[in-house]
Each structure stands twice: as C-alpha cells, then as structure tokens.
Protein backbone atom coordinates (compact mmCIF):
# COMPACT_ATOMS: atom_id res chain seq x y z
CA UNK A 1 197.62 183.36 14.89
CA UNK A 2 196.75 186.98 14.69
CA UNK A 3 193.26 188.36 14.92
CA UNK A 4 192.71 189.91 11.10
CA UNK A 5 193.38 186.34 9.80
CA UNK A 6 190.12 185.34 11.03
CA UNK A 7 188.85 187.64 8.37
CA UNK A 8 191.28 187.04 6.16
CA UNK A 9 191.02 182.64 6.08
CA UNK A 10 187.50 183.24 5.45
CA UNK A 11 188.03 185.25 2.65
CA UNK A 12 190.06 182.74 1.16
CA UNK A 13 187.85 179.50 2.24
CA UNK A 14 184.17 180.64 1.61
CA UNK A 15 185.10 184.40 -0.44
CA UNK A 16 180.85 184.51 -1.14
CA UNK A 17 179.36 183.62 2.27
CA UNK A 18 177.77 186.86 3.87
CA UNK A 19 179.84 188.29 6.72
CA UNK A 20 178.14 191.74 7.89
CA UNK A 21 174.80 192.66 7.57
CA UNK A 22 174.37 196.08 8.54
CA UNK A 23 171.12 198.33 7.66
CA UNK A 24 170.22 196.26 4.58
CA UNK A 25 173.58 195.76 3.06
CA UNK A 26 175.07 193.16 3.02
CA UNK A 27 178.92 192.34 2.35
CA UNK A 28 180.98 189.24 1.89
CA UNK A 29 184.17 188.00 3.26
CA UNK A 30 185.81 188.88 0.24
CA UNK A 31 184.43 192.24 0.28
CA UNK A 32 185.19 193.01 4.21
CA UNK A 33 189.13 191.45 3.32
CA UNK A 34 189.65 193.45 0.52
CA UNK A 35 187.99 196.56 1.89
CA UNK A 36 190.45 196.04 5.17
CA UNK A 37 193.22 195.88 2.82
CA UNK A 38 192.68 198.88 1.09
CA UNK A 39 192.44 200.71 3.95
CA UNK A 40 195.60 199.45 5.63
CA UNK A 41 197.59 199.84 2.65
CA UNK A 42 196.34 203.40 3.41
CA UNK A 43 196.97 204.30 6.40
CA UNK A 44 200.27 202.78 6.06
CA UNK A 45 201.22 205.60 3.38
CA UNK A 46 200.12 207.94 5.74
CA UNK A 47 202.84 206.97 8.23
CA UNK A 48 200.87 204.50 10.72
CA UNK A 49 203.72 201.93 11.42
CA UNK A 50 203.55 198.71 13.57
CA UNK A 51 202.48 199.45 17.00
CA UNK A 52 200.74 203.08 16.65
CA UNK A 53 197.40 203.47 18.22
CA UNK A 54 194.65 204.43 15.83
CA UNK A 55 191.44 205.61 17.34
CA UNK A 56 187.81 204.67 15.70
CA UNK A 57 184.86 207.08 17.27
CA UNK A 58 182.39 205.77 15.72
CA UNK A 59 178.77 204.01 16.19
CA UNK A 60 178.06 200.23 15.27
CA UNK A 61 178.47 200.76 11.08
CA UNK A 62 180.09 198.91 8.22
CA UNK A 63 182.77 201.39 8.26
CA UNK A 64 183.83 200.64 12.04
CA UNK A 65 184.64 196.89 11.11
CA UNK A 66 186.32 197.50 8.24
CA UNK A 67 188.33 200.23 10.20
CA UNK A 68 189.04 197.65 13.11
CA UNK A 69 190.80 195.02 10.54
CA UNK A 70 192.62 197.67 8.81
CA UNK A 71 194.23 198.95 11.38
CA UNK A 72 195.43 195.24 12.38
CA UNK A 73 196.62 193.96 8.81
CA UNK A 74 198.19 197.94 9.00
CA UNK A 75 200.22 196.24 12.18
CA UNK A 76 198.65 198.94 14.46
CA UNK A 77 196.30 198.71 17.45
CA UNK A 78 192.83 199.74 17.25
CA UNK A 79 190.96 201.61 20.00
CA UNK A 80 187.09 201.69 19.52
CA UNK A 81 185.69 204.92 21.38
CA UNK A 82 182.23 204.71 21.99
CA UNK A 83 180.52 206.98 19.75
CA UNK A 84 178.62 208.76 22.50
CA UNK A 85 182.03 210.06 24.17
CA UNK A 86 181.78 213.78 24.58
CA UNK A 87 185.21 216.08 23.37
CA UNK A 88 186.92 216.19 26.58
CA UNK A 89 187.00 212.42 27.14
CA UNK A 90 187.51 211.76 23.93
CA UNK A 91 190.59 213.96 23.95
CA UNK A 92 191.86 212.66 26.77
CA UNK A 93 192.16 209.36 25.19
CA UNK A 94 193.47 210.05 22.00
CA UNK A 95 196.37 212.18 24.19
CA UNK A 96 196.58 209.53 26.67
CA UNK A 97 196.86 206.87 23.92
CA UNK A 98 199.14 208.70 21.79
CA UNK A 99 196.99 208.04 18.76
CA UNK A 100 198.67 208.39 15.15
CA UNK A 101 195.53 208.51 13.43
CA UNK A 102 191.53 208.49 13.74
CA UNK A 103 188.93 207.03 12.07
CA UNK A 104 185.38 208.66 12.61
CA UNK A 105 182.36 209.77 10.69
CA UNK A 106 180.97 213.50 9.97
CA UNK A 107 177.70 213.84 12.17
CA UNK A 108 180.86 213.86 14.44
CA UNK A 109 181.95 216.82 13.52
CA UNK A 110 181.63 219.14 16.36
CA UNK A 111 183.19 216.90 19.12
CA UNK A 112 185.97 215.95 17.00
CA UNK A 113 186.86 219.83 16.26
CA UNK A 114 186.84 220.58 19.92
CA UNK A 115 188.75 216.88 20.46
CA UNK A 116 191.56 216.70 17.87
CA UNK A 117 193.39 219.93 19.38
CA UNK A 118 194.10 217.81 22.74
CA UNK A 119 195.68 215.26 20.61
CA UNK A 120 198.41 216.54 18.89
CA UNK A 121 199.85 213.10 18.29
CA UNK A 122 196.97 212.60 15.35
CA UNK A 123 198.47 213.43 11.94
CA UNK A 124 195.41 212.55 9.95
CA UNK A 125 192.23 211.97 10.14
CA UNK A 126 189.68 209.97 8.06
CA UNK A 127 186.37 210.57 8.18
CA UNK A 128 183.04 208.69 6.78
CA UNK A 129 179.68 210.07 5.90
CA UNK A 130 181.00 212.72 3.04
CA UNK A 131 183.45 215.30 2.66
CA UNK A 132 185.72 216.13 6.25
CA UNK A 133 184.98 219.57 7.46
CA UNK A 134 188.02 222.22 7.65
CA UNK A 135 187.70 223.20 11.54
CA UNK A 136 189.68 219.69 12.14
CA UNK A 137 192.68 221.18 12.21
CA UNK A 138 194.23 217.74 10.74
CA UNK A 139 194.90 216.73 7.72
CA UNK A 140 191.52 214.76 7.32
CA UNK A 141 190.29 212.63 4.05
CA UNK A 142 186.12 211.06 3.12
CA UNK A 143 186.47 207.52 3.94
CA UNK A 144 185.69 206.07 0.76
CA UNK A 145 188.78 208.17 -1.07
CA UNK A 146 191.00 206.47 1.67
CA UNK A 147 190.50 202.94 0.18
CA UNK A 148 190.08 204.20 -3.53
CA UNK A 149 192.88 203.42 -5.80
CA UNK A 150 194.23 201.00 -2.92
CA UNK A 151 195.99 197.66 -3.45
CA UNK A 152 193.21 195.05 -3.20
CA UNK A 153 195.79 192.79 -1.78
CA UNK A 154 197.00 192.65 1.87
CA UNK A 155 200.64 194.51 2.88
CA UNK A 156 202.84 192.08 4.35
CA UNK A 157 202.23 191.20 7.66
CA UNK A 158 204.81 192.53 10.66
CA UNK A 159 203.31 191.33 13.94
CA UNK A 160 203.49 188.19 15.79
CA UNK A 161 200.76 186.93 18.64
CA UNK A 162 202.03 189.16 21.59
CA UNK A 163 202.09 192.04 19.83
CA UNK A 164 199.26 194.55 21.03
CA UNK A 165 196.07 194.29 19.05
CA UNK A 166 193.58 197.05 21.08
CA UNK A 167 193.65 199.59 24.06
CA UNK A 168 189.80 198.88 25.34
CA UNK A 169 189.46 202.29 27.38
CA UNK A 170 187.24 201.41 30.62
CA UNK A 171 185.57 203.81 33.25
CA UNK A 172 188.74 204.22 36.14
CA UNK A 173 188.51 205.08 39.56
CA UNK A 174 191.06 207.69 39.09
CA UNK A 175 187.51 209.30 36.86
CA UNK A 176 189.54 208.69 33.69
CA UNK A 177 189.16 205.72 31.95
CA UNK A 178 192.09 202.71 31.72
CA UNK A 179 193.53 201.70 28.42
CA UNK A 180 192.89 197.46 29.12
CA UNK A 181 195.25 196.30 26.80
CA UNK A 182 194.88 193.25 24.75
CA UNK A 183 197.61 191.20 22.43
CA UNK A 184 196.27 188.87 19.43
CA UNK A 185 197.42 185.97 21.42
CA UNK A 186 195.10 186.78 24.20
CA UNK A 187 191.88 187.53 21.94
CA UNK A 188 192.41 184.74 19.84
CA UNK A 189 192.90 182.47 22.63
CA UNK A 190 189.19 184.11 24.25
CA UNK A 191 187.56 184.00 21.17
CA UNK A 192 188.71 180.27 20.76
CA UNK A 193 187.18 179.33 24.30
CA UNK A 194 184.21 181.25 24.14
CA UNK A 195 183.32 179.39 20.48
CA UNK A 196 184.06 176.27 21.67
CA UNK A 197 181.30 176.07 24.48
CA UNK A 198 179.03 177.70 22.37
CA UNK A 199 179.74 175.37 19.66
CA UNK A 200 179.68 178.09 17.28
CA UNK A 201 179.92 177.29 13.43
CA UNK A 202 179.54 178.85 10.42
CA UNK A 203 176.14 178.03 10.22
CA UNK A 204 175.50 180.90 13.03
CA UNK A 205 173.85 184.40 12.07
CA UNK A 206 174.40 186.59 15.11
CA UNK A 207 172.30 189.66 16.35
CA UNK A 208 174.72 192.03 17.69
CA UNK A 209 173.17 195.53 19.14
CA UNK A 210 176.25 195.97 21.37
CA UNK A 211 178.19 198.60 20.88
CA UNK A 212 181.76 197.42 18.97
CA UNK A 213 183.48 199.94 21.64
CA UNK A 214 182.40 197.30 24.64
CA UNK A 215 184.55 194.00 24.61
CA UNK A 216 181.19 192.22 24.26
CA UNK A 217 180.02 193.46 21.46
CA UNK A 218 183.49 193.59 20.31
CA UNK A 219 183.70 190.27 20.56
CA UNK A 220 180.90 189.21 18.55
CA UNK A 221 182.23 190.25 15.55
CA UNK A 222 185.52 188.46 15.91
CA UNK A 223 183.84 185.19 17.38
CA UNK A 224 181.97 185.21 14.55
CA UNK A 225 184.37 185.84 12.04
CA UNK A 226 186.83 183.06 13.58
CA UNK A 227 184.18 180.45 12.95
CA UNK A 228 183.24 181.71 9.23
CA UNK A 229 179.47 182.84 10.73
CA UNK A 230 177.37 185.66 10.01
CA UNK A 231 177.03 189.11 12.24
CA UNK A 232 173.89 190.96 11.76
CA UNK A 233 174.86 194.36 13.08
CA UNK A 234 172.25 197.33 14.81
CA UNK A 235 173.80 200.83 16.03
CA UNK A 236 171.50 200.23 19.43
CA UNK A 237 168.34 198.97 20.87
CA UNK A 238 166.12 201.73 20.62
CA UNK A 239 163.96 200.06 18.95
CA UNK A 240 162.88 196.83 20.40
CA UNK A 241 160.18 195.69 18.42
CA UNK A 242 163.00 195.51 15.64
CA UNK A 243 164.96 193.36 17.28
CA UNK A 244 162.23 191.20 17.31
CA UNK A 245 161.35 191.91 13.53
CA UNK A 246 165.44 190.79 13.37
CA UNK A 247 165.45 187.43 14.75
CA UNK A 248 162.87 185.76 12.03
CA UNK A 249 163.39 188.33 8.96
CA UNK A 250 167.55 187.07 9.29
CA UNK A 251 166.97 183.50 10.86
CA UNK A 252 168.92 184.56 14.15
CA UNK A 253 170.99 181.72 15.78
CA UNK A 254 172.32 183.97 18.40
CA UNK A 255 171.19 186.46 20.86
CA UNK A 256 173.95 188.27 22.73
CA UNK A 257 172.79 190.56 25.62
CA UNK A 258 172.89 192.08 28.96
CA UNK A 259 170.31 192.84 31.60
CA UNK A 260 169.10 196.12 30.52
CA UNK A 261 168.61 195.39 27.26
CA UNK A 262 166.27 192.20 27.94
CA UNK A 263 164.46 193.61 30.58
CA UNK A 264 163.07 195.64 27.39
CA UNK A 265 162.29 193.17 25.74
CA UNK A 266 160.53 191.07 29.18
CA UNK A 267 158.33 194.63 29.14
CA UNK A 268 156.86 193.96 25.49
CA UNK A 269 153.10 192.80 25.84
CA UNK A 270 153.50 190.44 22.81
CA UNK A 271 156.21 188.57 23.41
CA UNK A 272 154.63 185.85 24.70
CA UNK A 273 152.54 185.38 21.40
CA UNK A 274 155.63 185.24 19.30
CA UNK A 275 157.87 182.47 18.13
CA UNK A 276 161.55 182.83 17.10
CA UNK A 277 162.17 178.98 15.62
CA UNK A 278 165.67 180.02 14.23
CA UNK A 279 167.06 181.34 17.90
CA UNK A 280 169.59 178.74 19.17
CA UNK A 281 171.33 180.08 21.92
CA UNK A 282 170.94 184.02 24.23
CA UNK A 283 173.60 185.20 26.17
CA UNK A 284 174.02 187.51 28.98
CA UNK A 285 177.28 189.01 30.90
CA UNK A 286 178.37 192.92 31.80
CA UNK A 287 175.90 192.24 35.25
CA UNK A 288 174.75 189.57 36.94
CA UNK A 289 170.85 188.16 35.43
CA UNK A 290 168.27 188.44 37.86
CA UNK A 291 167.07 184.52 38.89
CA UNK A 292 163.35 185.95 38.19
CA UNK A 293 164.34 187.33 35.01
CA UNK A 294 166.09 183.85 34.13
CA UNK A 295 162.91 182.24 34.32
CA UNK A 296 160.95 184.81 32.32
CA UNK A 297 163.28 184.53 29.21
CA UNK A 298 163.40 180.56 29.32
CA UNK A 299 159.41 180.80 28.62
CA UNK A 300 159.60 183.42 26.47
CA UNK A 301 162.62 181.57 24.12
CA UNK A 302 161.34 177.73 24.98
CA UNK A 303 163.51 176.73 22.12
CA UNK A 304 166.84 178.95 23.11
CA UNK A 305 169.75 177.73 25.44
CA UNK A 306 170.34 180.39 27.71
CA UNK A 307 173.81 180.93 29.11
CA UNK A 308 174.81 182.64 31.90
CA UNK A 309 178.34 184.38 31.74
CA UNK A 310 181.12 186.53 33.40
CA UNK A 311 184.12 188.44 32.49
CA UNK A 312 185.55 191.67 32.55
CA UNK A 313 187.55 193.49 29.67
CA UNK A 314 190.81 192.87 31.43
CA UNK A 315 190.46 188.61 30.44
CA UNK A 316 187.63 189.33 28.39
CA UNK A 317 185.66 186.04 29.85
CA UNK A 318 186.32 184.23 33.03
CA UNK A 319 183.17 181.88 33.25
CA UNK A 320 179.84 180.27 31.82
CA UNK A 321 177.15 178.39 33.58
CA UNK A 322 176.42 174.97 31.22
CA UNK A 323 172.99 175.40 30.51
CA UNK A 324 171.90 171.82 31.69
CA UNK A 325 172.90 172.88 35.18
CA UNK A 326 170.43 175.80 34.61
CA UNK A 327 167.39 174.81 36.51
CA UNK A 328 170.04 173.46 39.77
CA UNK A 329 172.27 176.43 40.03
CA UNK A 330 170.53 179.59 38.19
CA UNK A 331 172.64 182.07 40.61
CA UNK A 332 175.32 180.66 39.57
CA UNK A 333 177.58 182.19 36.65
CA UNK A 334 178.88 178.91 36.33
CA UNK A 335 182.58 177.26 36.04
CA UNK A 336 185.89 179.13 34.38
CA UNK A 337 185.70 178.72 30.58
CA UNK A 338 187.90 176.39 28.63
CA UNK A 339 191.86 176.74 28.86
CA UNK A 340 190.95 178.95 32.40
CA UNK A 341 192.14 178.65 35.93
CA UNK A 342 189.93 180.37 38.79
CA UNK A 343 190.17 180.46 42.24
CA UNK A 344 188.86 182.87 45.62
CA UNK A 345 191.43 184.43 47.99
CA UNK A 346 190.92 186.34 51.34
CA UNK A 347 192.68 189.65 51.71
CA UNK A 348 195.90 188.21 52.21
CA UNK A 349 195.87 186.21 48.97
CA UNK A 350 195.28 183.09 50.56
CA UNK A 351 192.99 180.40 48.87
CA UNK A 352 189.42 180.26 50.66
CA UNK A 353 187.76 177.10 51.23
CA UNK A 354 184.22 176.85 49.01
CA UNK A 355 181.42 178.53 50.40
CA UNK A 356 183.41 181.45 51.69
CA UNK A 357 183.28 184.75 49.68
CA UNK A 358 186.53 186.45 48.74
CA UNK A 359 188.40 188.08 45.43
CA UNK A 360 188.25 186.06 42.17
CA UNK A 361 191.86 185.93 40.72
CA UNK A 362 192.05 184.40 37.14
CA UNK A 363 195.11 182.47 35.56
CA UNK A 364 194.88 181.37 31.54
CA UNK A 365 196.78 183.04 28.19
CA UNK A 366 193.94 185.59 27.55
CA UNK A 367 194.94 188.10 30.64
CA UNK A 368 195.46 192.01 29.61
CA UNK A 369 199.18 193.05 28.81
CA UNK A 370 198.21 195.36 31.55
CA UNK A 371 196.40 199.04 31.84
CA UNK A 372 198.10 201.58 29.01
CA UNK A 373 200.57 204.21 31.00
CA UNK A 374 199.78 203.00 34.15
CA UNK A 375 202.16 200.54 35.99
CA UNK A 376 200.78 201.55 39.06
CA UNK A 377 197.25 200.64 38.39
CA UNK A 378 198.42 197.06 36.70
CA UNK A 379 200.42 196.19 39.54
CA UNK A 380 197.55 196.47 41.53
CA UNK A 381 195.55 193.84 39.05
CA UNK A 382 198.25 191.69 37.68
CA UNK A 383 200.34 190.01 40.90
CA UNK A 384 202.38 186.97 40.95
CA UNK A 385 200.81 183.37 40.57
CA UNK A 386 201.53 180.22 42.97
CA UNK A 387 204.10 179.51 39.93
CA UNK A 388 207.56 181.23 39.61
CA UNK A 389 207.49 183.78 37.16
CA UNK A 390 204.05 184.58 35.89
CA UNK A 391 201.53 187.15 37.02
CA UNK A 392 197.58 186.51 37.49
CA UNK A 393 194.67 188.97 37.14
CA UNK A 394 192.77 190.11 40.58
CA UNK A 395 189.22 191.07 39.42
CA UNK A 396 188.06 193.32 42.00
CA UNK A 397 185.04 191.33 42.29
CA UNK A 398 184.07 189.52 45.35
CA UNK A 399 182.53 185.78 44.89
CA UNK A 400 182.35 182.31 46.43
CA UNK A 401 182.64 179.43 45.05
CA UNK A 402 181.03 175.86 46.22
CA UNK A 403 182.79 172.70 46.59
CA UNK A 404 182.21 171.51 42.50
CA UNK A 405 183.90 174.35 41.63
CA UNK A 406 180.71 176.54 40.53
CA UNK A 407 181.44 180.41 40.78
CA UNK A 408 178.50 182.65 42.82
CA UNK A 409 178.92 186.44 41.96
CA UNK A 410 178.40 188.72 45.16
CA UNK A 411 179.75 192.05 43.96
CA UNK A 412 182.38 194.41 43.41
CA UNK A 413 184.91 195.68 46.08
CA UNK A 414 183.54 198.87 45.72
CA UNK A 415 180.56 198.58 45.10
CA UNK A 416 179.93 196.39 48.60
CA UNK A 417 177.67 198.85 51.52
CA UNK A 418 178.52 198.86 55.06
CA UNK A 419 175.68 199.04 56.68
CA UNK A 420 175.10 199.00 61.09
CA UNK A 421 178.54 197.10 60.50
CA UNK A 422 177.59 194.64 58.12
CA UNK A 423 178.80 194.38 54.68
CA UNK A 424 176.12 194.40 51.96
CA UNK A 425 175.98 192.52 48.30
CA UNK A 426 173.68 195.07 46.29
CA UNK A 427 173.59 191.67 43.83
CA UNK A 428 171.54 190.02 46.76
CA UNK A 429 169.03 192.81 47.47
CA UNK A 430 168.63 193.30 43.78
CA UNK A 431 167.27 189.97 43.45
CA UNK A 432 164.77 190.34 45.73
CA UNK A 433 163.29 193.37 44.23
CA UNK A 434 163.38 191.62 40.75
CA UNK A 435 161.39 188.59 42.34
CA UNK A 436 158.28 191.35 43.46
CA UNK A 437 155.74 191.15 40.97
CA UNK A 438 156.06 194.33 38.88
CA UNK A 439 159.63 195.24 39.40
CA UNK A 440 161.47 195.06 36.15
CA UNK A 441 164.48 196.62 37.09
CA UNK A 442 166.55 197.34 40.35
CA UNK A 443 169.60 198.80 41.32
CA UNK A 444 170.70 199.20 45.03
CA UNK A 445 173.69 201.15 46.32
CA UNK A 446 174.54 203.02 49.36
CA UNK A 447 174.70 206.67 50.77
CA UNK A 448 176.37 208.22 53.77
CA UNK A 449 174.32 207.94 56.93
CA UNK A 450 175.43 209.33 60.59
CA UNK A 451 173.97 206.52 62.06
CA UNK A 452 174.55 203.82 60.00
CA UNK A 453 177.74 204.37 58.10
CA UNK A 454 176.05 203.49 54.88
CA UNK A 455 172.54 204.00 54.30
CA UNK A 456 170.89 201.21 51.57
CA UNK A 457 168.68 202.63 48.97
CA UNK A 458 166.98 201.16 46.18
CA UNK A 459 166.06 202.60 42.76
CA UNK A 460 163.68 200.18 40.85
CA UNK A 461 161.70 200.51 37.13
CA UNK A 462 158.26 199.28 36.77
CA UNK A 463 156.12 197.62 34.54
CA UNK A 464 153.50 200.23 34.82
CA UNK A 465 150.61 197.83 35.20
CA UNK A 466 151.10 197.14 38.65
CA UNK A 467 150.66 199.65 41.30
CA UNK A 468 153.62 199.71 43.92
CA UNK A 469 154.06 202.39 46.33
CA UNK A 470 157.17 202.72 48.69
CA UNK A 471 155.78 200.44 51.62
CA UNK A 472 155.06 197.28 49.29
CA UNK A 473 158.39 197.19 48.38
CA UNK A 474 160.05 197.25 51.82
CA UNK A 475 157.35 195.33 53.21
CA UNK A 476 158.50 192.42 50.28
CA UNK A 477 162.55 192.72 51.27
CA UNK A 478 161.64 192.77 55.18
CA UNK A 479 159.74 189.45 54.01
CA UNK A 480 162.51 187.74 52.42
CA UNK A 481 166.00 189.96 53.52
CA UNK A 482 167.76 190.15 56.76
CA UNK A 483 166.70 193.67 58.52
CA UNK A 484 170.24 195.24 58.35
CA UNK A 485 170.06 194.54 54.15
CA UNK A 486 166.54 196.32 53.82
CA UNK A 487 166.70 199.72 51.66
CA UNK A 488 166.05 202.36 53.82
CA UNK A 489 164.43 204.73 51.00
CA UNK A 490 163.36 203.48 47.49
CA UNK A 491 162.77 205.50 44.32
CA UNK A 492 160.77 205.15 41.29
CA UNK A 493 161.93 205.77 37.89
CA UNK A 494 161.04 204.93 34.50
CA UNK A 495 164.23 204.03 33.50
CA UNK A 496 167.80 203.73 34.80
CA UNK A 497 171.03 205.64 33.80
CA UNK A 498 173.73 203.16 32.13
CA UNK A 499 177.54 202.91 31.46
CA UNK A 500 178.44 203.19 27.96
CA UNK A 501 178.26 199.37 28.01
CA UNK A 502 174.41 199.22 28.83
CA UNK A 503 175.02 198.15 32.83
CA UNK A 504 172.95 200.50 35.13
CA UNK A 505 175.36 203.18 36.78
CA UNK A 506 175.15 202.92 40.42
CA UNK A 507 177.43 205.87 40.24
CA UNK A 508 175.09 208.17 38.69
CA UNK A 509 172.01 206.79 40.58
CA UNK A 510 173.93 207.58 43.63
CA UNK A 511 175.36 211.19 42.77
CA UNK A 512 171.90 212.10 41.83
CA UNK A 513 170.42 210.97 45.34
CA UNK A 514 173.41 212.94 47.16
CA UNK A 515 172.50 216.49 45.14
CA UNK A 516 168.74 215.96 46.02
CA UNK A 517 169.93 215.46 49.71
C-alpha cells in the first residue's frame, strides 16, 4: 500500500465526509483527492519524475496537505520544512536534498529569494497566497493556477511500498540537520500500529496544532486519513484559549500534544471549570511527561484516556503506555507498539538484564531507509540485528526496562551530565522540579565546571502565583535528590526556548548560560 491511497480510498468510499478543517473551511475527501491530483498532474508537466525531492516551506494550511499528496500520487518525495526556517538553513536543505521543485507561500517571500540561489537543483517554484514575486530567480507560478485546468483524475501510479515517500530533516550533531528518510512501507506500517491501539475510526475529529514539518504532527494527518477520520488543523498554539474554544465548537475526539504545549494549557485559571464531553483520548511524545503533570491533566480531562508515548522520527513510534496501567507505572512510556521489537544493550551491544539502564535498539518494518547523503551517520544508527541479514535502529537514548517488559526513559546519550563522577538523567531532576508546587516547567542540563566536570543547572517557568526564590528550589531537590544530582544554580524565566518541534532546547538554554558566564 502506498501512503496517498489513504486519501485516495476515502475519496472513493465516503467522497462527502469532511477531511480538513482548516480556519473555517472545510473540504471533503473528494475535494482533497482531486485537488492532489491536479496538482500532481502538474508538477509532473513540469518535469518532477519518480523519486525527485520536492520541498514544501510552508506553515500548517490547506495548501501544505494538498501539496504533501501531490507530490506522492506525482511519485516524488515530499520534504516539509518548517515554516519558521530562516534562508540559510533552508538552503542548505533544498541543496543538500537536491530538490526539483518547491512548494511555499508569498509572506515567504524574502527568505525564499535569499534561499532559492543555494539550490540550483529547483527548476520551479509554486507559490500560494497570490501572484509569485520576480526576485525568485525560478521559474515560479500562484498556487491555484498550478491545479487550474488540471486533470481531475489521478496520473498513473509508478511507485511500489519501498520506494521513498519523505526526507524528515532533523536538528544533527554535525549543526546541520539529517534528512531521516522514510519509504511508504514504513509509514504505512506506523500509521497502521499507532491506529490500532488507539482504536482510531472514522468517527474521530482530531485537533492537530503540530506543525506538519514534525513527524508528529505529520502523522496526524495521515493516521487520520488511513482510518477515514476528520483533522481539524491550527498553524500553532498561540492562542490557547482557542484550543479550548476547538475541542467543543468541532466535537474533538483527539488531543495530540507534547509537554510544552500542555503545560499552557495546565497554566489557564479556568480550566478546571470547563468540560470537554466529546474528548476521547490526549496524547503526548517528543519529551518525556512530567508524573506531576500526568496527574494534573487526568483531573482536568476526567473523561479523556491519556497515553503516554515514545518515538523518534527515525521509526516514527517505538512505544505506548496502555492507559489502564496508568495509575501503576506513570514513568513509564510503556511497552513497544504493535508489530515492534525492543530491547536495552550495554556499550558493547550486549542485551541488559531488566532494571539496568542502557541504549534502546528497535527492530519492526517502520525503521528509516537511513539519513539522506550520509552513510556515515546511518551506519552509526542502523547496525546488524541478532538475525543474518537485517539491520536495527540504535536510538541514542538511554532507558531500562523492568522484568514485564515496560520501557523507563532516562535520557539521551548526550544529553546525560557528569557530575563529581556520576552520570546524571536531566529526565530525573526534571521531575522533581515539576513535583514543587509552582513549577510549571523545568529543564536541567549541564555546564563546564573545574571542579566538578559538569556543573548541573536548572532553568524552570512559573506559575506566577507562587513566590519561589533560588533557595526553595534547591532546598526541595536536596529533599528528595541525591546531593551529587542537585542543580548547582537555577534560573527563572517566563518561558523556555524550543526546537522547531515544541521540545525545550537544552542547547539554547545552555549556550545562553555559557555567554552570560
């Protein structure tokens, strides 16, 4: 099966059921299908054959799904750039990609001029939101001329399942970011397990205020569209009183999220007086939740199932934590989805017993092709299995996993301090701060000390009710940490710098507190 026929089965089977929902309008399969068509039939006269890369800069917008299932039923792989990515990045990966074609809007205008020159690969350019400007320096058309006069029908379809579908382009350690990349078989294999244990149906209308550039929100789209549901689409979460508006006005089923975005909503004084009797399930991955904040969100959605989940854009999802083991394990991010093999090694990649932390390797059909370009780099992540002949994925991330087989998340490799000689989950002493009444937010990470090899410091948000100073908060982690995983220094802030996936960026935290050194 190939991703686009999710879209394109629906059209066929329920041609009138709302798909999108997107700043009050509102399209149908039929519409979205024939839309994707159009487009494809396209970009396919302007020379995009099977296998080019075609970028899509653009924010959460009709226009961006439609783009993502053209390019597929064009037989090319899409690349969603977030829409926040400034020229030279955004250059970089259209070079680095080799990109045939882009897909943006006009408010882009000025990155895009400064952009397109480092990507002499692009030979057109289309471009929603009115008329392209010149300064391109492509041959550039308005979006809605692209599709006019377009076959309504779809061209015949080239690819099979391990054909490449998308280059997801991640942050790198290098400092430029990875091309993950992902065949159909893989993401319709994740989006199979993923609907299956959240027994998604077409019944579902989901919320999505992810960004279609991070696999997550990415995802919700296509999950939804496998299972014939409904995506309610926002460009952000600005606003988070609208969000709220969202969930009764559109009889919400589903609430996909991550950390930072409801620790906003945890902060709004109401919530408690509101009910959302349409919400079914909320769902959280990109970072770890906080057990304190677990507990908050069960009260404030009594009538949600919340599920706890991990993954990373290189399997897309590795685990969930079945909500009726909830109240028993809620550190846990639970057992490896359906179809999935996990298991923890030691540094030799030897199988640890439970209990003992070491790298999470994953085995199952929905593992990246491998990082774009770089067969040094996807050596490093995709190594040979305990069966001849096939490769598994090496997250990175450290965990440990107990003797029923439940997975524990204790950090990244490189994100672990080494502090007085002792290594140092930031996860743990995050947790801690998030259980001190007023904390709503924490992110710990480590600098260079003389003394003590790594220094810990904390950076927390507050709820701005309750008066903390400095000594209250070390005072509560010597309470309840060990005293070699106490910060040494803690900041204040009113709000943390993120990724553009929404998780908090220990990086920046961290090159900030260097500079003010």
């Amino acid at each position: 099966m190939l991703v686009q026929e999710f879209l394109e089965e629906n059209a066929r089977g329920r041609p009138e059921k709302v798909a999108l929902v997107f700043r009050g309008r509102r399209l149908t399969y039929r519409q979205l299908d024939t839309a994707a068509n159009q487009l494809a039939h396209f970009l396919g006269a302007r020379g995009v054959q099977r296998g080019d890369r075609v970028g899509v800069f653009m924010d959460n917008a009709v226009e961006t799904v439609i783009a993502i299932f053209g390019i597929l039923k064009a037989g090319a792989v899409f690349s969603v750039i977030n829409g926040s990515t400034k020229a030279e990045k955004l250059g970089y990966i259209l070079n680095n990609a080799r990109a045939s074609a882009l897909i943006s809007h006009r408010r882009k205008a000025a990155v895009l001029a400064e952009a397109l020159p480092q990507a002499p690969t692009v030979r057109c350019a289309i471009v929603a939101g009115g008329e392209p400007e010149a300064r391109y320096g492509t041959d550039a058309v308005p979006f809605e001329l692209a599709l006019a006069d377009q076959p309504a029908t779809p061209p015949p379809s080239r690819c099979i399942d391990v054909d490449l579908a998308t280059i997801i382009y991640t942050s790198g350690s290098t400092g430029f970011p990875k091309g993950v990349m992902s065949t159909h078989l893989m993401m319709v294999t994740a989006a199979t397990s993923i609907t299956q244990y959240l027994e998604n149906t077409p019944d579902d209308i989901i919320l999505n205020v992810l960004p279609l550039s991070f696999d997550y929100g990415l995802y919700q789209v296509l999950m939804a569209f496998k299972v014939g549901a409904t995506v309610v689409l926002e460009d952000g979460f600005a606003y988070p009183y609208r969000i709220l508006q969202l969930l009764n006005e559109e009889r919400i089923t589903g609430l996909p999220g991550v950390p930072t975005v409801f620790a906003m909503l945890l902060q709004l004084k109401d919530l408690a007086t509101m009910q959302f009797p349409y919400l079914r399930y909320l769902t959280n991955t990109a970072a770890a939740l906080p057990v304190n904040h677990i507990q908050k969100l069960r009260q404030a959605f009594p009538g949600a199932t919340l599920y706890s989940m991990y993954g990373l854009t290189e399997c897309k999802r590795v685990s969930y934590l079945p909500p009726a083991e909830l109240d028993r394990r809620p550190d846990s991010v639970g057992i490896a989805i359906p179809n999935t093999e996990v298991y923890v090694v030691d540094d030799a990649g030897q199988r640890v017993p439970p209990g003992v932390v070491g790298e999470l390797v994953v085995r199952g059909s929905h593992l990246m092709r491998g990082y774009w370009d770089a067969p040094a780099e996807t050596a490093k992540a995709l190594r040979p299995g305990p069966f001849p002949n096939e490769v598994v994925l090496y997250t990175g991330d450290l965990f440990r996993m107990d003797a029923e087989g439940f997975l524990y998340f204790v950090g990244r490799k490189d994100d672990i301090i080494k502090s007085r000689g002792e290594k140092v989950s930031p996860r743990e002493v995050e947790d801690v701060l998030c259980a001190l009444p007023g904390v709503v937010q924490a992110a710990v990470y480590g600098l260079p000390d003389e003394v003590l090899g790594e220094a810990i410091c904390a950076a927390v948000v507050t709820d701005g009710a309750t008066p903390l100073t400095e000594r209250d908060v070390l005072t509560h982690c010597a309470r309840h940490l060990e005293s070699f995983m106490v910060p040494k220094r803690v900041e204040f802030l009113t709000c943390f710098p993120t990724t553009s996936s929404a998780k908090v960026s220990r990086r920046e935290l961290r090159e900030r507190a260097l500079c003010a050194v």
